[in-house]
N, C-alpha and C. Protein backbone atom coordinates (compact mmCIF):
# COMPACT_ATOMS: atom_id res chain seq x y z
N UNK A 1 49.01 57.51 50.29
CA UNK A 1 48.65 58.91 50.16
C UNK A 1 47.28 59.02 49.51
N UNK A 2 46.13 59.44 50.12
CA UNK A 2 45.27 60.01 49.85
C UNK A 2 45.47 60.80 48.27
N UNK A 3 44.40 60.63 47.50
CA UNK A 3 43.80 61.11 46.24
C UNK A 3 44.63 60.87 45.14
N UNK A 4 45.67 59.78 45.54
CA UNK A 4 46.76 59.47 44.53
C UNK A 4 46.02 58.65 43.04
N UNK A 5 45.37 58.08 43.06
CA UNK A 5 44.62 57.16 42.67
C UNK A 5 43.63 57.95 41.76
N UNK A 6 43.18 58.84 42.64
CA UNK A 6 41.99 59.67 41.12
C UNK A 6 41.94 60.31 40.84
N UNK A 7 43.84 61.27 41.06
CA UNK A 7 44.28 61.89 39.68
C UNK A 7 44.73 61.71 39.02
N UNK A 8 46.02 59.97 39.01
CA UNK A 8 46.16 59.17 38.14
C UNK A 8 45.04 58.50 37.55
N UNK A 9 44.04 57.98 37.95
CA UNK A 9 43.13 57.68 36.92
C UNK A 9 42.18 58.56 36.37
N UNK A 10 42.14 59.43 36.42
CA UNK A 10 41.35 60.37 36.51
C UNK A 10 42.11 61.22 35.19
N UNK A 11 43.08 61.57 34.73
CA UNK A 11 43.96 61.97 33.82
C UNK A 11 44.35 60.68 32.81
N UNK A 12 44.01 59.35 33.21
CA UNK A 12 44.30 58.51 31.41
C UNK A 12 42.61 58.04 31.48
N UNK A 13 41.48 58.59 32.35
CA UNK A 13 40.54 58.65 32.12
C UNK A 13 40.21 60.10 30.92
N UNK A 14 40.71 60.45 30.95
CA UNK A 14 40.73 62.05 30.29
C UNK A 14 41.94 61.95 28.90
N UNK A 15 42.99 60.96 29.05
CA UNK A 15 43.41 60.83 27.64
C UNK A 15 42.58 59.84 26.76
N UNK A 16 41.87 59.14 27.05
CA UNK A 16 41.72 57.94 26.85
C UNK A 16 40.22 58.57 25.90
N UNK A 17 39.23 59.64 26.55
CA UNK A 17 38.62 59.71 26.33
C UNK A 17 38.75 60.86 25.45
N UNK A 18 40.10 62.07 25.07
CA UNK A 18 40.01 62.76 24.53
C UNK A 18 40.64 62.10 23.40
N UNK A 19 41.39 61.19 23.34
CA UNK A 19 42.51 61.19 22.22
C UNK A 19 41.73 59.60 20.91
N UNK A 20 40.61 58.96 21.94
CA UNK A 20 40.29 57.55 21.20
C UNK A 20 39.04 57.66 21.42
N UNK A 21 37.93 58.99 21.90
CA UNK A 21 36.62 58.36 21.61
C UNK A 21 36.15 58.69 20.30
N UNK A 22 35.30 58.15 19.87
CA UNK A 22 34.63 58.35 18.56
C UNK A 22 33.66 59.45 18.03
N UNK A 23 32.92 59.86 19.08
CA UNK A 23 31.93 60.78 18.93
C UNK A 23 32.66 62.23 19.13
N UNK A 24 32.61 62.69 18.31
CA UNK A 24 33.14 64.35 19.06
C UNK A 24 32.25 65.61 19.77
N UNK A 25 30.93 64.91 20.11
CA UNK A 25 30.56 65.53 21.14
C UNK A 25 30.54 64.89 22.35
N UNK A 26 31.05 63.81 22.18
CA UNK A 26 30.57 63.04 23.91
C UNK A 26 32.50 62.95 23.95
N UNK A 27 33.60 63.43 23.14
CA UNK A 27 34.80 63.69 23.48
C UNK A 27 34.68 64.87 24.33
N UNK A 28 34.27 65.92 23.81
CA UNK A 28 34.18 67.51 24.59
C UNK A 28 33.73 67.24 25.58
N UNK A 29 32.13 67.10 26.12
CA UNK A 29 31.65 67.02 27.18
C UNK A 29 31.92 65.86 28.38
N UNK A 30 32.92 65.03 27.91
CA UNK A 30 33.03 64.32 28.86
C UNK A 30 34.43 64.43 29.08
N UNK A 31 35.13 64.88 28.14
CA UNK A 31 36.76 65.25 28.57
C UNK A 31 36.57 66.85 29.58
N UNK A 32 35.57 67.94 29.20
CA UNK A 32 35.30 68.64 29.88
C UNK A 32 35.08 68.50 31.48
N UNK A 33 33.93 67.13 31.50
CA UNK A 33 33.73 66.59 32.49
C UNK A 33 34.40 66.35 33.50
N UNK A 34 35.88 65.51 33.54
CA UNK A 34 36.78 64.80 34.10
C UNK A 34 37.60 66.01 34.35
N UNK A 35 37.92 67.24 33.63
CA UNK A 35 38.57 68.05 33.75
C UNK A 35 38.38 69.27 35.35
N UNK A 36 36.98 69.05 34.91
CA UNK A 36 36.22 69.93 35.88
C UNK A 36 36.18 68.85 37.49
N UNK A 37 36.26 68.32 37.35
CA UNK A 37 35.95 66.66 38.54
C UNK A 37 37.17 67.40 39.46
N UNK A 38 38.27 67.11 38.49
CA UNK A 38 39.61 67.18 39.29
C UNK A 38 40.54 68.85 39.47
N UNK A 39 39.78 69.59 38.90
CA UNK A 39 39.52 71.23 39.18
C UNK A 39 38.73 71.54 40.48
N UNK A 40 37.60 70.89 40.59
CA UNK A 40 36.82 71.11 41.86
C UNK A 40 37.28 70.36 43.23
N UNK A 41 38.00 68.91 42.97
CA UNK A 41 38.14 67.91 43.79
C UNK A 41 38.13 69.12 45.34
N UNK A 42 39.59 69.36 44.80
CA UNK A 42 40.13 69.88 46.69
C UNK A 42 39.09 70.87 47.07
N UNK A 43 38.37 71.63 46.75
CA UNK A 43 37.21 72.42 46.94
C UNK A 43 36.26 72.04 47.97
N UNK A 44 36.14 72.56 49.44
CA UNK A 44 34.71 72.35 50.22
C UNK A 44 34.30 73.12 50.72
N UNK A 45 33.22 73.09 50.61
CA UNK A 45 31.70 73.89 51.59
C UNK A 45 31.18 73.27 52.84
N UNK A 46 30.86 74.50 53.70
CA UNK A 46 30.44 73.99 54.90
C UNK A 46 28.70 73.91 54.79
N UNK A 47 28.29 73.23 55.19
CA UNK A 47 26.50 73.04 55.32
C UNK A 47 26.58 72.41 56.71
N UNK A 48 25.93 73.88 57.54
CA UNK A 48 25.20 73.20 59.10
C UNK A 48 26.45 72.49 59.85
N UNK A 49 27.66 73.66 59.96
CA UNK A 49 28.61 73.16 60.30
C UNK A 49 29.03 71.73 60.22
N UNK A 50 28.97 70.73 58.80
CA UNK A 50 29.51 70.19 58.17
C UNK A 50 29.92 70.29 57.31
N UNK A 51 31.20 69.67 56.97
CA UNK A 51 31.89 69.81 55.77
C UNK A 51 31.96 68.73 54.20
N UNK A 52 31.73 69.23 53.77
CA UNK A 52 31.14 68.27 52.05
C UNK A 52 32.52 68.70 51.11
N UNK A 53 32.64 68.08 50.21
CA UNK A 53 33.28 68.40 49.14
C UNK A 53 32.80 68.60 48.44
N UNK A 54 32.84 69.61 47.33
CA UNK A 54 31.89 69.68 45.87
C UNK A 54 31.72 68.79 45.20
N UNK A 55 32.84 68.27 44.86
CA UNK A 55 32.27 66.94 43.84
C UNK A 55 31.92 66.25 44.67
N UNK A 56 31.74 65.62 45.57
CA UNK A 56 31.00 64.41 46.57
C UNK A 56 29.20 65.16 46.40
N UNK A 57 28.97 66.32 46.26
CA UNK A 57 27.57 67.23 46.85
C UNK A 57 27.30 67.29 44.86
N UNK A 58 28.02 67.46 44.18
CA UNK A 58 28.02 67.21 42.48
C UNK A 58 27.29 66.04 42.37
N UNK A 59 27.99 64.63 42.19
CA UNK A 59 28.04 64.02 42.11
C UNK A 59 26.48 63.06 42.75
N UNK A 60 26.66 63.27 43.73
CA UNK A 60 25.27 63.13 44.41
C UNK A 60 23.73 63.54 43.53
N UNK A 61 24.12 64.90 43.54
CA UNK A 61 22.57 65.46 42.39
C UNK A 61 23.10 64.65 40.96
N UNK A 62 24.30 64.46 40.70
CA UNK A 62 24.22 63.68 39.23
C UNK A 62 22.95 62.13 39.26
N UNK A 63 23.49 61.54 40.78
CA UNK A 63 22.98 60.86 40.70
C UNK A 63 21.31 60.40 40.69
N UNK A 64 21.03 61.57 41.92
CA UNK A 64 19.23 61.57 41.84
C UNK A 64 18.59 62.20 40.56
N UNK A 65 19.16 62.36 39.86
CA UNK A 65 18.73 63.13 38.21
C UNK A 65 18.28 61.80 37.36
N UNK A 66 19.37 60.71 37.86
CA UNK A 66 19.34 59.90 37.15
C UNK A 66 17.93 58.63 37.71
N UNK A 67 18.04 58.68 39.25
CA UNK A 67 16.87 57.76 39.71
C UNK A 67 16.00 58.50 39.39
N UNK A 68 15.94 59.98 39.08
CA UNK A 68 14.22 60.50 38.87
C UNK A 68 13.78 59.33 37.38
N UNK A 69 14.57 59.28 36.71
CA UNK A 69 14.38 59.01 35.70
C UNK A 69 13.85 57.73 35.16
N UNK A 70 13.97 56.85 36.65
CA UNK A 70 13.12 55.25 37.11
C UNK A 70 11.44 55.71 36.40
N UNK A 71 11.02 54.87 35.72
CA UNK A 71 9.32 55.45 35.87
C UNK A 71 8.43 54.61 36.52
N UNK A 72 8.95 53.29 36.53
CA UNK A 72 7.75 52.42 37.53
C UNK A 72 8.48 52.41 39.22
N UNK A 73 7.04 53.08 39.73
CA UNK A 73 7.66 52.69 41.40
C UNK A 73 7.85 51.79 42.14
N UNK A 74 7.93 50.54 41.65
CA UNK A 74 8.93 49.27 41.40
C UNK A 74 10.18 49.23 41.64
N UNK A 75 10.82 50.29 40.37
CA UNK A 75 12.11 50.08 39.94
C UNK A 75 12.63 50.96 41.07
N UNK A 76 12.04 52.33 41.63
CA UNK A 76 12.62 52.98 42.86
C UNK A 76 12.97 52.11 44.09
N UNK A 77 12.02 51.23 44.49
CA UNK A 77 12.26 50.15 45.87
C UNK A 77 12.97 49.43 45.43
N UNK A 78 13.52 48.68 44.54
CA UNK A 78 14.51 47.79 43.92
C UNK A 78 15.85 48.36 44.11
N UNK A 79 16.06 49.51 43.53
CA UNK A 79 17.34 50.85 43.72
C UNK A 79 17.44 50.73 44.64
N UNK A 80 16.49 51.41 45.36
CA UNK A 80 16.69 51.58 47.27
C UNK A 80 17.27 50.63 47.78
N UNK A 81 16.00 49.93 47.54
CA UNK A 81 16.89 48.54 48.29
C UNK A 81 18.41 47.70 47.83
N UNK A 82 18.75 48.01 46.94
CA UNK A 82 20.47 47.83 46.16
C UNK A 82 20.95 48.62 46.59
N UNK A 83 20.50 49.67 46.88
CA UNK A 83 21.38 51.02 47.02
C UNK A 83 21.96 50.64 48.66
N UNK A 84 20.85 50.71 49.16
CA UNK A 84 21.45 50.31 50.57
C UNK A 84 21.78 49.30 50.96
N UNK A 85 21.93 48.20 50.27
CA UNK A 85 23.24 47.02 50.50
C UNK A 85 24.38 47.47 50.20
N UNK A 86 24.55 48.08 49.09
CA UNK A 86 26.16 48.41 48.90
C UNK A 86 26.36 49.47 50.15
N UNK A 87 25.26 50.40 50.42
CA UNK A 87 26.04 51.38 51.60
C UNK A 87 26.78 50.58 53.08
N UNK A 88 25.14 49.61 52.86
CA UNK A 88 25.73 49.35 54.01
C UNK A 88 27.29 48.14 54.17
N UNK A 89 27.11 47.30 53.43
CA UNK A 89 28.46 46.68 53.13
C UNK A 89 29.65 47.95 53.15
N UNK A 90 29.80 48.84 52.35
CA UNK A 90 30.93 49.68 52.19
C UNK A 90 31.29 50.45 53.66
N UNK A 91 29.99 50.98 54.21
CA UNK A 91 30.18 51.30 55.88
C UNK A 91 30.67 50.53 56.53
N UNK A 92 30.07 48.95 56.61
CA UNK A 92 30.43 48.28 57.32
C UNK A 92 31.80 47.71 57.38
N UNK A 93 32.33 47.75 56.08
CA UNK A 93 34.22 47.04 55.98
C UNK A 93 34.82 48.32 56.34
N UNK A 94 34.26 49.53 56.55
CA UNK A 94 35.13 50.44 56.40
C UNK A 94 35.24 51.18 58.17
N UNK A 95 34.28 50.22 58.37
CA UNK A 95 33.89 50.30 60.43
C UNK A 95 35.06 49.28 60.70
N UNK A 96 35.19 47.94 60.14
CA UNK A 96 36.00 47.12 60.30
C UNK A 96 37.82 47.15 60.00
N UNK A 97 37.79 47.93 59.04
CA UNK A 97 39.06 48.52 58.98
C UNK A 97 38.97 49.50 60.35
N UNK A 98 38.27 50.26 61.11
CA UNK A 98 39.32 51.05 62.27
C UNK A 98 39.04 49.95 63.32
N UNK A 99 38.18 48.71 63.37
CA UNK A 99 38.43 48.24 65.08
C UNK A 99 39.59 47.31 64.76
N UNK A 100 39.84 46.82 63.28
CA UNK A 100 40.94 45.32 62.91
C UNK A 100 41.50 45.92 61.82
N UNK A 101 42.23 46.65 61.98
CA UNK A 101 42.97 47.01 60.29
C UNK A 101 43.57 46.01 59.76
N UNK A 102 43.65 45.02 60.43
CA UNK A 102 44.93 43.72 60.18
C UNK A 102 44.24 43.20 58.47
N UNK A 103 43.09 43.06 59.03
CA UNK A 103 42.52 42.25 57.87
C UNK A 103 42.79 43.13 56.77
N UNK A 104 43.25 44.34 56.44
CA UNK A 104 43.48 44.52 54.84
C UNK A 104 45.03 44.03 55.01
N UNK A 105 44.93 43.44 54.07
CA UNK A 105 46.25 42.88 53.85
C UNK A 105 46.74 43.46 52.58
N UNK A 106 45.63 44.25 51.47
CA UNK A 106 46.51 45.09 50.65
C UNK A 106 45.62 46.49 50.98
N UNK A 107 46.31 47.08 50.43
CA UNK A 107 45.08 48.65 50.04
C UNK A 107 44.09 48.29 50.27
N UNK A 108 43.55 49.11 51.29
CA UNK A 108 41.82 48.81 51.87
C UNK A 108 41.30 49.87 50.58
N UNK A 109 41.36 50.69 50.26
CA UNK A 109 40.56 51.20 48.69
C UNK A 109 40.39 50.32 47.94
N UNK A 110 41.99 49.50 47.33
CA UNK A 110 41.33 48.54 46.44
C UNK A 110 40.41 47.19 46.98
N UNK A 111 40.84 46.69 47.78
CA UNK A 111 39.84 46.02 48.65
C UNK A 111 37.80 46.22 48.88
N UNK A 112 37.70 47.53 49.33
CA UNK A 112 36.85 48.22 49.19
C UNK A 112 36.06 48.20 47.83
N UNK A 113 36.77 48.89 46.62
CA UNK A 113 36.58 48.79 45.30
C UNK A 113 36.63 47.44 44.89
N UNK A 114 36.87 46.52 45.07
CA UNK A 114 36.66 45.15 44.19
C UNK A 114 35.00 44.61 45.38
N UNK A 115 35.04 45.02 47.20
CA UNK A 115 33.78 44.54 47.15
C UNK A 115 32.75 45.06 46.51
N UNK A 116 33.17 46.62 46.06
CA UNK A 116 31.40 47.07 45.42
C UNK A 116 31.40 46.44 44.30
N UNK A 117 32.44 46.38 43.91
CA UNK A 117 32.11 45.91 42.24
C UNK A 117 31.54 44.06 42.02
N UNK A 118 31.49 43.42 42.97
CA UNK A 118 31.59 41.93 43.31
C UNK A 118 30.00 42.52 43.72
N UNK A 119 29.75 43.05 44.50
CA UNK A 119 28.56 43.16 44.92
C UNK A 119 27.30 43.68 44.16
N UNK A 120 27.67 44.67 43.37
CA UNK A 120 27.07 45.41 42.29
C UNK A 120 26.73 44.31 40.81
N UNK A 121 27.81 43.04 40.76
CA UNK A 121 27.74 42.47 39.67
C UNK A 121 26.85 41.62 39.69
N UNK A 122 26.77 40.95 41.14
CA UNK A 122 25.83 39.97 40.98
C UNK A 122 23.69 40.83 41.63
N UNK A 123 24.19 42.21 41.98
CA UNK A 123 22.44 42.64 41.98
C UNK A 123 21.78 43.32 41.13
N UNK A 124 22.60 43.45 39.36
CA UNK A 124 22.36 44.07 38.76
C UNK A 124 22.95 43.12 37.22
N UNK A 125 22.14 43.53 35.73
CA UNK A 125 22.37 43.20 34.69
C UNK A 125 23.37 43.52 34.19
N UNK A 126 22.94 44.95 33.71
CA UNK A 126 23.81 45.64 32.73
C UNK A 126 25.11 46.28 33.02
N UNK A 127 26.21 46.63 32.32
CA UNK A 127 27.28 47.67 32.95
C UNK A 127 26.61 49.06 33.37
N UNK A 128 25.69 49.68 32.88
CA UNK A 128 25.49 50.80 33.55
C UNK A 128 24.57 51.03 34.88
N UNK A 129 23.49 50.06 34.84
CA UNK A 129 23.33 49.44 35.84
C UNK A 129 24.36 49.43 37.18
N UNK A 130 24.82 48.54 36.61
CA UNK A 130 26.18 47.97 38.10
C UNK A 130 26.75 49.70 38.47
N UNK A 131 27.32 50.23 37.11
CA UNK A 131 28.19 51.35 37.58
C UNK A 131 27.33 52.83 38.64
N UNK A 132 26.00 52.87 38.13
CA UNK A 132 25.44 53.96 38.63
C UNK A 132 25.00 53.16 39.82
N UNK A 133 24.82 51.66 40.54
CA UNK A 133 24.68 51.31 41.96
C UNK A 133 25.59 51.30 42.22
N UNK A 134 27.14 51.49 42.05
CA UNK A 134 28.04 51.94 42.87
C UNK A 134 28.10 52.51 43.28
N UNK A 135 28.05 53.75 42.60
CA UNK A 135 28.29 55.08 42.74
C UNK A 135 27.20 55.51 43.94
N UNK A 136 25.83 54.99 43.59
CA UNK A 136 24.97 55.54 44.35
C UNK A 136 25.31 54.36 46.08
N UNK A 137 25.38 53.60 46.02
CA UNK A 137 26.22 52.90 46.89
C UNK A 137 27.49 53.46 47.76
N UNK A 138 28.61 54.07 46.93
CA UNK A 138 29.32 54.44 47.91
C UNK A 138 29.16 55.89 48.16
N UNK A 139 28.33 56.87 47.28
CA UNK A 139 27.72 58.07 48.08
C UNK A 139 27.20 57.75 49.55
N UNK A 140 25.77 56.88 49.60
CA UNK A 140 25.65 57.06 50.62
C UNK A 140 25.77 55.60 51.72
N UNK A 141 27.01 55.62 51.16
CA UNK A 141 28.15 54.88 52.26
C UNK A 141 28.54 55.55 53.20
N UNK A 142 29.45 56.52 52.13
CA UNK A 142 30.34 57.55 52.82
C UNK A 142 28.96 58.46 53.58
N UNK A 143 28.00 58.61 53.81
CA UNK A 143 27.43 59.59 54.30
C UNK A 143 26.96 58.58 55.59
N UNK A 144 26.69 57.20 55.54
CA UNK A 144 26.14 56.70 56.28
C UNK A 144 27.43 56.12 57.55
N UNK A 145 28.76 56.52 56.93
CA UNK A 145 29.66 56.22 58.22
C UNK A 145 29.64 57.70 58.52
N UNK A 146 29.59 58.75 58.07
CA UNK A 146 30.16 59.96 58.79
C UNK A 146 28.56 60.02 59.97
N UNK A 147 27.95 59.43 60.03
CA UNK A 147 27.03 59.28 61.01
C UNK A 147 27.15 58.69 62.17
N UNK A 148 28.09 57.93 61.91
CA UNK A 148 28.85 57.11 62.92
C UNK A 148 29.87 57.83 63.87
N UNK A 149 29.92 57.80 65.28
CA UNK A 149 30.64 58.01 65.98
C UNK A 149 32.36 58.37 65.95
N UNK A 150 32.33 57.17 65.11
CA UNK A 150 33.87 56.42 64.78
C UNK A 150 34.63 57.51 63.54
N UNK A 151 33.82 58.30 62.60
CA UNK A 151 34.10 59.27 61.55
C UNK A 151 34.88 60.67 61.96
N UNK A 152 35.78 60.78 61.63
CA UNK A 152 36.90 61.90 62.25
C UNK A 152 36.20 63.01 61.81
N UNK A 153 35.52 63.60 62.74
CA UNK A 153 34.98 65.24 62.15
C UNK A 153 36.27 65.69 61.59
N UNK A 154 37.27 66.10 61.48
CA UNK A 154 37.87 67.23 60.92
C UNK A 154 38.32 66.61 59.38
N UNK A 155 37.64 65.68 59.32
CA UNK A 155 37.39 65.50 57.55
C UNK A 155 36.12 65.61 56.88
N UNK A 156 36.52 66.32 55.68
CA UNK A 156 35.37 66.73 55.19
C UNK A 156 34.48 64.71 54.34
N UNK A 157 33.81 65.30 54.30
CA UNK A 157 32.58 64.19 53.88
C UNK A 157 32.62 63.84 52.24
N UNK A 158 33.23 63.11 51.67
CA UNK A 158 33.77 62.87 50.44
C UNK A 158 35.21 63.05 50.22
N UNK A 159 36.09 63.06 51.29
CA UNK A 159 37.34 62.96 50.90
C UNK A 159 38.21 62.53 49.78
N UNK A 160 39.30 62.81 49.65
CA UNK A 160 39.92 62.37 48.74
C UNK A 160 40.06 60.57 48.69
N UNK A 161 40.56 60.13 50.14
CA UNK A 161 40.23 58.63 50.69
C UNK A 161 39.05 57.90 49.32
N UNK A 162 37.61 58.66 49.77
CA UNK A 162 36.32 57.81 48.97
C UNK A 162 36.65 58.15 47.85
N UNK A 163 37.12 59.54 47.04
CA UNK A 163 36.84 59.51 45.79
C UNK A 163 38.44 58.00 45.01
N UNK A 164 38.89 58.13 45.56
CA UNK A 164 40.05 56.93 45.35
C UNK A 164 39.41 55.37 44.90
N UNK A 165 38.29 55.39 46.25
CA UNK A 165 37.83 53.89 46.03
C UNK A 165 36.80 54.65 44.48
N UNK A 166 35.90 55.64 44.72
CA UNK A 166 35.27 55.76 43.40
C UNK A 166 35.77 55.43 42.19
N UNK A 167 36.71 55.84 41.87
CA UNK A 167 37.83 56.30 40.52
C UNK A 167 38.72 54.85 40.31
N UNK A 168 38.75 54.06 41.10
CA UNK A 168 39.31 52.65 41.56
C UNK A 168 37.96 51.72 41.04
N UNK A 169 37.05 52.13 41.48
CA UNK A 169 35.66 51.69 41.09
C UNK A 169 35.34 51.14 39.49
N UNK A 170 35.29 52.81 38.92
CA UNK A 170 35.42 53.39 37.74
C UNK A 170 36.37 52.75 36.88
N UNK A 171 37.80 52.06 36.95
CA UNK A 171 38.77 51.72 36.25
C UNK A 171 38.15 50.01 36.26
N UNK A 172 38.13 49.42 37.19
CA UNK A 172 37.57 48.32 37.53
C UNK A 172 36.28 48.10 36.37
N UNK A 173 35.02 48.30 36.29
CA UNK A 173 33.90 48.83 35.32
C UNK A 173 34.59 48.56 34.26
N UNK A 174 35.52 49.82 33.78
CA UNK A 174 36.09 49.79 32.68
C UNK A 174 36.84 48.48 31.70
N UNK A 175 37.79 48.13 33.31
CA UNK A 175 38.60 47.25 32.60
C UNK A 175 37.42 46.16 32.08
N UNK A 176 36.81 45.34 33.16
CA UNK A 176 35.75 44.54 32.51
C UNK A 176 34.95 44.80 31.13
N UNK A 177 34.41 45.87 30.45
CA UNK A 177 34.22 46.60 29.45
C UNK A 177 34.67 46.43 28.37
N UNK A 178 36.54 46.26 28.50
CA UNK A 178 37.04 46.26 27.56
C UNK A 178 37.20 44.73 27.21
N UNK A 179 37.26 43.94 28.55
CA UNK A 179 37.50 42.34 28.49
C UNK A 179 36.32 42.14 27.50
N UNK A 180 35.44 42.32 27.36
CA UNK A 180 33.53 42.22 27.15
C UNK A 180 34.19 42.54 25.80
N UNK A 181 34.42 43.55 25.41
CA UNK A 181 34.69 43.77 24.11
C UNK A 181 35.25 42.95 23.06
N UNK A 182 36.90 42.63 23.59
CA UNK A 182 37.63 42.15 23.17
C UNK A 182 37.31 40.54 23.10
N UNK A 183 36.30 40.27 24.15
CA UNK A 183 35.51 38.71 23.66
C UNK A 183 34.85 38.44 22.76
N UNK A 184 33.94 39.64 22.74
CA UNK A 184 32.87 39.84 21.36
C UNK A 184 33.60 39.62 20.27
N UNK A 185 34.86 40.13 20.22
CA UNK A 185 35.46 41.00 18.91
C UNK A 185 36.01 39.85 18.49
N UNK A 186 36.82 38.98 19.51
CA UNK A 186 37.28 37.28 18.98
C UNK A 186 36.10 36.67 18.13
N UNK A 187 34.77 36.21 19.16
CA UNK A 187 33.83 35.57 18.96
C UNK A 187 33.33 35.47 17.61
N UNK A 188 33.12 37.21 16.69
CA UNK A 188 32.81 37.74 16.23
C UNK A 188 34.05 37.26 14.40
N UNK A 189 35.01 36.83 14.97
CA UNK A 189 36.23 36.77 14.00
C UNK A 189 36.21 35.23 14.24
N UNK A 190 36.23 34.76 14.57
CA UNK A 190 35.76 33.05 14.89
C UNK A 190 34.65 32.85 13.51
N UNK A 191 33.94 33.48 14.31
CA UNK A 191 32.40 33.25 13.71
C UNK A 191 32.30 33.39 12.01
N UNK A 192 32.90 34.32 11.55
CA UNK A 192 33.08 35.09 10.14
C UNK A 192 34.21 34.18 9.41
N UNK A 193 35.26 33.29 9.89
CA UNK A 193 36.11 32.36 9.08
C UNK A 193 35.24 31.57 8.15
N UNK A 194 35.80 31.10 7.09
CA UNK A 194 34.97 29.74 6.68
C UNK A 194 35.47 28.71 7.43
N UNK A 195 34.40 27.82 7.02
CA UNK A 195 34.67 26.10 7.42
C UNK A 195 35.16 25.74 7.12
N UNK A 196 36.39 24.64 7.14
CA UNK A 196 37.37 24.31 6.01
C UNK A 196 36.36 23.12 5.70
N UNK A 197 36.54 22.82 4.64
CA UNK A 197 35.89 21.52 4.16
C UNK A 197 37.28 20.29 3.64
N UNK A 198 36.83 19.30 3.95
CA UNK A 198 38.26 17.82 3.45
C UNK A 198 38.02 17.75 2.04
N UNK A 199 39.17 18.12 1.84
CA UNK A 199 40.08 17.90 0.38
C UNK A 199 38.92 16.53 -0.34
N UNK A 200 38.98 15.67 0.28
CA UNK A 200 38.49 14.84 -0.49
C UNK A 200 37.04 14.51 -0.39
N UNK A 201 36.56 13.88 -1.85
CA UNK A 201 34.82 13.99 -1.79
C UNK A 201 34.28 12.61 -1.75
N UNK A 202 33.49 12.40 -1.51
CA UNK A 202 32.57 10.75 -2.00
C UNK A 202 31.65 11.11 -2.60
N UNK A 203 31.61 9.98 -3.64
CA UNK A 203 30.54 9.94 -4.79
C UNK A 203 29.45 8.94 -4.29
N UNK A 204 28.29 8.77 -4.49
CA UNK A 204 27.38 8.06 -4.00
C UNK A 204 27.73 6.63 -4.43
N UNK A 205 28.60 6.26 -5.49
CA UNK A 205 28.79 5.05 -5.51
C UNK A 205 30.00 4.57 -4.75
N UNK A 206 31.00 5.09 -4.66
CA UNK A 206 32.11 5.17 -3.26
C UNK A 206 31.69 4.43 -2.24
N UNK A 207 30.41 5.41 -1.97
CA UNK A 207 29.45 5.02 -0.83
C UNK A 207 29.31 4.07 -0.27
N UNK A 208 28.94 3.20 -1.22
CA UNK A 208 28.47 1.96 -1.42
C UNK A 208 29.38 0.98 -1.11
């Protein structure tokens, strides 16, 4: 079932962040955030007799807000060019799921969602990095199959389907995040023990 996935995650994305973040302004505005995501989800507009979803057409300007924000025109052709490997990989398995469905052998979302994230990990450094070339990755994924022949007009363009692999995406990110953490946090408690030192000492004439 369609959109099962990112209103369950999408709601312990929203406890998680109201009940254990630290900051109490980035609790409001981002529990606000998630609230509003899944308030708008089922919501679409037609543009030029196509159909969009709001948050898919949201989400999108979230994202070019954020490439304006590249300052060497370097770092824009680098994006681009990341950007459109993940599209096109995500189009392309997702062309391959309707001629061979055989090959998903589990959930083609999660399938889907572990290639962006496999793909995103190794063309990028940082976690936010990786997470905002997803995102911008399977935006215009999803825009670059509904171009395709093979794309069922009587679905709108950001379906519930993509936001699934998104939010699948998103948990994925996360979980790694917390692995990252919880390594540090060992490492970190390792590191801070003393040394034990042996009970027993030598004297320089011992030594001898």
């Amino acid at each position: 079932m369609d959109g099962i996935f990112v209103y369950w995650f999408g709601w312990i994305f929203w406890g998680v962040v109201t009940f254990f973040g630290s900051n109490l302004k980035m609790r409001f505005w981002m529990g606000c955030g998630i609230l509003l995501i899944l308030i708008l989800l089922p919501i679409e507009i037609s543009i030029m007799n196509t159909s969009y979803h709001l948050v898919y057409i949201g989400s999108a300007f979230f994202l070019y807000f954020y490439v304006q924000t590249l300052r060497r025109q370097e770092k824009y052709i680098y994006f681009l060019f990341m950007s459109l490997t993940v599209s096109a990989c995500f189009a392309g398995f997702r062309l391959m799921l309707i001629y061979d469905p055989v090959i998903a052998f589990i959930d083609s979302r999660w399938m889907l969602a572990c290639l962006v994230v496999i793909i995103c990990y190794f063309l990028t450094s940082t976690l936010k990095k990786r997470y905002i070339l997803s995102v911008s990755g399977l935006i215009h994924g999803e825009y670059l199959l509904a171009l395709t022949p093979f794309y069922h007009q009587d679905q709108a363009i950001g379906n519930l389907y993509f936001f699934d692999i998104l939010f699948i995406t998103t948990s994925l990110f996360g979980v790694g995040f917390m692995i990252r953490i919880i390594i540090s946090w060992i490492s970190s408690f390792i590191k801070s023990q003393p040394v034990p030192r042996s009970s027993r000492q030598y004297t320089g004439n011992q030594l001898k």
